[in-house]
C-alpha atoms as a PDB file:
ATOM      1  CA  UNK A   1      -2.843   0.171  17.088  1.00  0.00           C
ATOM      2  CA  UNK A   2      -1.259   1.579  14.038  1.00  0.00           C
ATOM      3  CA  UNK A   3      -2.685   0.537  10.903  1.00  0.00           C
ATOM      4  CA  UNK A   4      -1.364   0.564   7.299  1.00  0.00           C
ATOM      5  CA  UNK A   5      -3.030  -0.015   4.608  1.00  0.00           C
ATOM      6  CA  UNK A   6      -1.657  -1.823   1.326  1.00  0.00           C
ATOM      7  CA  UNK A   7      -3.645  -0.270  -2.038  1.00  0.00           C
ATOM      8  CA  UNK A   8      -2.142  -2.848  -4.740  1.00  0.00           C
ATOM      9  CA  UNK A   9      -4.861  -1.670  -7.502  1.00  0.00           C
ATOM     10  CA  UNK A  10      -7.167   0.924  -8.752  1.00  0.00           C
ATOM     11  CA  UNK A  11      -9.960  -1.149  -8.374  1.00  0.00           C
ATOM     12  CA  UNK A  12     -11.409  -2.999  -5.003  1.00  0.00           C
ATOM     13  CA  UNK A  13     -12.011  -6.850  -5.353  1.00  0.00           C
ATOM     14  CA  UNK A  14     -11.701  -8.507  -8.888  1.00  0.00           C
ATOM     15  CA  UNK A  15     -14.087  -8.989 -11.366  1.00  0.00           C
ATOM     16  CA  UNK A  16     -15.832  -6.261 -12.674  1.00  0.00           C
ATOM     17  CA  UNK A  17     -13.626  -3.009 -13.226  1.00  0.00           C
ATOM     18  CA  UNK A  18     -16.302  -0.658 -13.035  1.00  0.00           C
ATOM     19  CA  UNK A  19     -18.101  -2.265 -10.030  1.00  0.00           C
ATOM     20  CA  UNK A  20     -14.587  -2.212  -8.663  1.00  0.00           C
ATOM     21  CA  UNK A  21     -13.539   1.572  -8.768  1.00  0.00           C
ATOM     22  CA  UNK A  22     -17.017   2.236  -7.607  1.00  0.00           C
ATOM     23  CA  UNK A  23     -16.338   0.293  -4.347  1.00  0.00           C
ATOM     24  CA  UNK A  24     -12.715   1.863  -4.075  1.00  0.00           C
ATOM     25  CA  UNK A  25     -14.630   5.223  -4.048  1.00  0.00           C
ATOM     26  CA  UNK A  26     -16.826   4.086  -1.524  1.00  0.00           C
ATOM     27  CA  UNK A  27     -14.170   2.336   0.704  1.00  0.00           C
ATOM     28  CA  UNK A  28     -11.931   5.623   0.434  1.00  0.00           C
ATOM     29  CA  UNK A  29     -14.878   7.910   1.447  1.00  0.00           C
ATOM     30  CA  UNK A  30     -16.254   5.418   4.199  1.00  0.00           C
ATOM     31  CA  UNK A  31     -12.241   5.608   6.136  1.00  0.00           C
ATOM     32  CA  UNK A  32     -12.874   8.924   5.675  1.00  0.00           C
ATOM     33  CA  UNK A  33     -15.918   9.686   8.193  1.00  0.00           C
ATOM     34  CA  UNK A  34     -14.714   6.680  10.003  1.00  0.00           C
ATOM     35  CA  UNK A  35     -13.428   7.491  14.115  1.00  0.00           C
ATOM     36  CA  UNK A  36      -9.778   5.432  13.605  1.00  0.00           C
ATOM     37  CA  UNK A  37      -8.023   6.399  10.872  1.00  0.00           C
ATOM     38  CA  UNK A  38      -4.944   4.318   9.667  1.00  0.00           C
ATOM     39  CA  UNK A  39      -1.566   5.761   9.841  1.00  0.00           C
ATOM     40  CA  UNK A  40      -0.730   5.375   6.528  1.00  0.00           C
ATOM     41  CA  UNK A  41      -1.941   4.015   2.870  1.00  0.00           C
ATOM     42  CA  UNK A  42       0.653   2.504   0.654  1.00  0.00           C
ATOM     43  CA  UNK A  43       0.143   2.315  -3.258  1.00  0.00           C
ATOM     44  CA  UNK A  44       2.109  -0.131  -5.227  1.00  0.00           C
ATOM     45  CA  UNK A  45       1.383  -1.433  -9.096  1.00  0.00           C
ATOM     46  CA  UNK A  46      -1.676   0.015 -10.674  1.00  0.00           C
ATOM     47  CA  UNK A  47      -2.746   1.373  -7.091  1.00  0.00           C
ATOM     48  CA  UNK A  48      -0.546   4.725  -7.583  1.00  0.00           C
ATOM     49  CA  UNK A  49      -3.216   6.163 -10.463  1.00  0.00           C
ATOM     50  CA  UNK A  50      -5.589   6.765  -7.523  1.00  0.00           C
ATOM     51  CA  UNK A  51      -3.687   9.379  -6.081  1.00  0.00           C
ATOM     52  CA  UNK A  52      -2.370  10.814 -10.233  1.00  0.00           C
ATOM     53  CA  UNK A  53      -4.420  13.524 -12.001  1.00  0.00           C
ATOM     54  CA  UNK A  54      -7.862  12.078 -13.938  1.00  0.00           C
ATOM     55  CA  UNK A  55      -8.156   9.505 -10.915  1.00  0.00           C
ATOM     56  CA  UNK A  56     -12.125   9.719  -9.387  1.00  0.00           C
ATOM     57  CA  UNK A  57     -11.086   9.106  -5.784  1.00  0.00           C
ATOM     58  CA  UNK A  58      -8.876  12.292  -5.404  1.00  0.00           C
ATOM     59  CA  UNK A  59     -11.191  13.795  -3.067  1.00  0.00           C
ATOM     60  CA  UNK A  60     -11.034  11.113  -0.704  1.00  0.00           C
ATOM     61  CA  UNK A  61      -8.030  10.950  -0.646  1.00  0.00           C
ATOM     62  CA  UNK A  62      -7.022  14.399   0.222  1.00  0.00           C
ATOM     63  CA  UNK A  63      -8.944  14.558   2.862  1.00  0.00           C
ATOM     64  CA  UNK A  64      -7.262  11.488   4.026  1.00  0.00           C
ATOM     65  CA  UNK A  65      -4.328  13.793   4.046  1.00  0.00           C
ATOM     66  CA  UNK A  66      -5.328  16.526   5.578  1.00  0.00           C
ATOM     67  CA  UNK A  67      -6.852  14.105   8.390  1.00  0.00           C
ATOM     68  CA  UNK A  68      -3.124  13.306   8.591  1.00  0.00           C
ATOM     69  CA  UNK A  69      -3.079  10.252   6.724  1.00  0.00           C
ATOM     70  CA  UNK A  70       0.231   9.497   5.155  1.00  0.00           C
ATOM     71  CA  UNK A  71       0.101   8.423   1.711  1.00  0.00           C
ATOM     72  CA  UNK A  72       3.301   6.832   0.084  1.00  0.00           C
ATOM     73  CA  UNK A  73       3.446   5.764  -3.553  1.00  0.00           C
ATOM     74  CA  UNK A  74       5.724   3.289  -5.137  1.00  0.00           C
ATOM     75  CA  UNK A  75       8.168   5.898  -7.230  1.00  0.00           C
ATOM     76  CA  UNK A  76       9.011   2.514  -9.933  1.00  0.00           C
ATOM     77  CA  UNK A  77       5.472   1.817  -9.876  1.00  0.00           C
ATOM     78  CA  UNK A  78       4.545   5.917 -10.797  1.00  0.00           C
ATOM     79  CA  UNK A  79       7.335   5.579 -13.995  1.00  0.00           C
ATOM     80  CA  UNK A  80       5.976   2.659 -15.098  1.00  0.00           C
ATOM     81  CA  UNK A  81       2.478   3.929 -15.596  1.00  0.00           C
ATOM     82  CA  UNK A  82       3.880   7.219 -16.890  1.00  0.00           C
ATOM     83  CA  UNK A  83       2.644   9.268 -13.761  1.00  0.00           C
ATOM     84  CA  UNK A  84       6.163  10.302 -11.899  1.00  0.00           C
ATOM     85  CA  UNK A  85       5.008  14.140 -12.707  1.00  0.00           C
ATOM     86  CA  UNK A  86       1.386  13.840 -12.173  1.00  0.00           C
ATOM     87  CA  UNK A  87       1.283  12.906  -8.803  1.00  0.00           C
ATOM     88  CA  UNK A  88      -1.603  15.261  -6.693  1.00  0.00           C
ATOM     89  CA  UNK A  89      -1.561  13.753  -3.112  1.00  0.00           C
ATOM     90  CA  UNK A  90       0.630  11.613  -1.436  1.00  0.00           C
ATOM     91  CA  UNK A  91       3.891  11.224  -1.975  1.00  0.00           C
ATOM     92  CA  UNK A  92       6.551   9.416  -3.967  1.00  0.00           C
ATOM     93  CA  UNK A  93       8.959   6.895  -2.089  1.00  0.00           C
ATOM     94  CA  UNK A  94      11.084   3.686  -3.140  1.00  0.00           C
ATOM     95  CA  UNK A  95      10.782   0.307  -2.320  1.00  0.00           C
ATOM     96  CA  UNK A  96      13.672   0.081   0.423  1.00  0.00           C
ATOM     97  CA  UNK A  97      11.177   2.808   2.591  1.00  0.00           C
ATOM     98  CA  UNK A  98       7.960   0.599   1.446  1.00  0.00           C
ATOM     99  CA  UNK A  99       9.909  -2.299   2.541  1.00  0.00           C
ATOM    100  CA  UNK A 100      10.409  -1.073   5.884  1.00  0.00           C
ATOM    101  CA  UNK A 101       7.164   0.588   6.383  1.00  0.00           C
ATOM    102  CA  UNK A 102       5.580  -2.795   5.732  1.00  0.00           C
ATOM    103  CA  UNK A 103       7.702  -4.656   7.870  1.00  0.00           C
ATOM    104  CA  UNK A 104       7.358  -2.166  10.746  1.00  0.00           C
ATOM    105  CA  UNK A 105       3.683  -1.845  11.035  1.00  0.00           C
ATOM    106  CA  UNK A 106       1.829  -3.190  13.961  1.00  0.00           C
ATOM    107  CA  UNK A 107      -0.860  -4.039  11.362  1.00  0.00           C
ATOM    108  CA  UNK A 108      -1.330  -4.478   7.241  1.00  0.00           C
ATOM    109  CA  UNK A 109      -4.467  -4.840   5.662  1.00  0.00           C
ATOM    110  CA  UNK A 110      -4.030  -5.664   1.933  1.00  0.00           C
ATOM    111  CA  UNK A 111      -7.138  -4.329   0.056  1.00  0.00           C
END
């Protein structure tokens, strides 16, 4: 089954910020080493600065990609939060593709 996976903020869970980004790490690594992969990882709202230069979970993330992970950002979201240029895996995509990659997924998982 093909997963996606919905990344709406930099941190996992509310609450505490910094316990938060410490269990995003830790989730990102974990998929990581883990047998099924999802298909893709969307970012949306203050999700995109995980995959912007400065953001602690880059690593992860990369190898995500290279594992063949697809990772779309929200291009609005990227403006927004000033980070359209700084962008160092994944790429950038609208809401219409977003939209439709949502919609089309066999399964979402919202984290």
């Amino acid at each position: 089954m093909a997963r996606t996976i919905l990344i709406t903020c930099n941190y996992f869970g509310r609450g505490d910020d910094e316990l938060g980004a410490k269990l995003m790490g830790i989730f990102l690594r974990k998929l990581c080493v883990m047998e099924k992969k999802p298909e893709r990882i969307v970012f949306y709202n203050s999700g995109v600065k995980l995959i912007a230069e400065g953001s602690d979970v880059l690593d992860a993330l990369s190898t995500l990609a290279d594992q063949g992970v697809e990772l779309i950002a929200c291009g609005t979201c990227l403006t927004h939060f000033g980070l359209l240029d700084k962008v160092v895996v994944g790429r950038k995509s609208d809401m219409q593709e977003i939209a439709s990659v949502i919609t089309g997924a066999e399964d979402v998982v919202k984290v």
